[in-house]
Protein backbone atom coordinates (compact mmCIF):
# COMPACT_ATOMS: atom_id res chain seq x y z
CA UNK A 1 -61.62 99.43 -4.02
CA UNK A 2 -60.83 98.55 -7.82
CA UNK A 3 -60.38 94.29 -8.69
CA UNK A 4 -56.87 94.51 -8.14
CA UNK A 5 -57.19 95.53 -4.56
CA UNK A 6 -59.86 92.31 -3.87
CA UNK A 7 -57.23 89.94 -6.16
CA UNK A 8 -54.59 90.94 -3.99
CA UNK A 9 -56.55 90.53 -0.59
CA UNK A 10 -57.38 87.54 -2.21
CA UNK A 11 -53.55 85.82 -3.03
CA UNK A 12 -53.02 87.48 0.33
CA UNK A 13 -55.56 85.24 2.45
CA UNK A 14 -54.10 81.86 0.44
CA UNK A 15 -51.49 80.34 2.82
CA UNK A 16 -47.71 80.00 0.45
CA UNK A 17 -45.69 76.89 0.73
CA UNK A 18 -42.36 76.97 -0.18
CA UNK A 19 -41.81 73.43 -2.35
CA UNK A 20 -38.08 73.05 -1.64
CA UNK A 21 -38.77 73.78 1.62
CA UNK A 22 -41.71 70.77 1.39
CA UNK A 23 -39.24 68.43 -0.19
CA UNK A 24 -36.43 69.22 2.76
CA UNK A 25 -34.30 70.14 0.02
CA UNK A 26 -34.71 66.84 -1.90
CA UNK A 27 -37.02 65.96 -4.87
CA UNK A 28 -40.26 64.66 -3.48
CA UNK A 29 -42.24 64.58 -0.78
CA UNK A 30 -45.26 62.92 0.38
CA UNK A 31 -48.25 64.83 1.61
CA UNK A 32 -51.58 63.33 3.66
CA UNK A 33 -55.24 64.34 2.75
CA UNK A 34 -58.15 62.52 4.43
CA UNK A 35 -56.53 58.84 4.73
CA UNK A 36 -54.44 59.18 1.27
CA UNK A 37 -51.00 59.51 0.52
CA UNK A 38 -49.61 61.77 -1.71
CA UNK A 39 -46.98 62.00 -3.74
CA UNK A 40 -45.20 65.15 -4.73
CA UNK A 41 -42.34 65.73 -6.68
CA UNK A 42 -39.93 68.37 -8.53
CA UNK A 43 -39.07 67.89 -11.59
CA UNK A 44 -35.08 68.34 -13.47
CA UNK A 45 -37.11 70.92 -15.41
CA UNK A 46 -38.63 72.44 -12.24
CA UNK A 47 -41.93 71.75 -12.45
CA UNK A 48 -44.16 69.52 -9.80
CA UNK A 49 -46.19 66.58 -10.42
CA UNK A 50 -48.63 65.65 -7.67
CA UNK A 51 -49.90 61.98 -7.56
CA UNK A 52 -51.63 59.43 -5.68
């Protein structure tokens, strides 16, 4: 096994959420952890801001 094999396992074992798919198609969506309320949202340049 060389580093790329164990980086790939890795990326493999790290569950992939689609963002559009998180946001129902829309811009934001808001996402519980322990008691507290998230907020994500897309960008108009595409990128995504998480905040409480």
């Amino acid at each position: 096994m060389n580093a790329l094999t164990d980086i790939t396992r890795i990326a493999d074992a790290i569950p992939l959420h689609d963002a559009v798919a998180l946001t129902e198609g829309g811009r934001e969506a808001r996402i519980l952890l322990n008691g507290m309320v998230y907020s994500l949202r897309i960008t108009r340049q595409g990128k995504l801001i998480l905040t409480k």
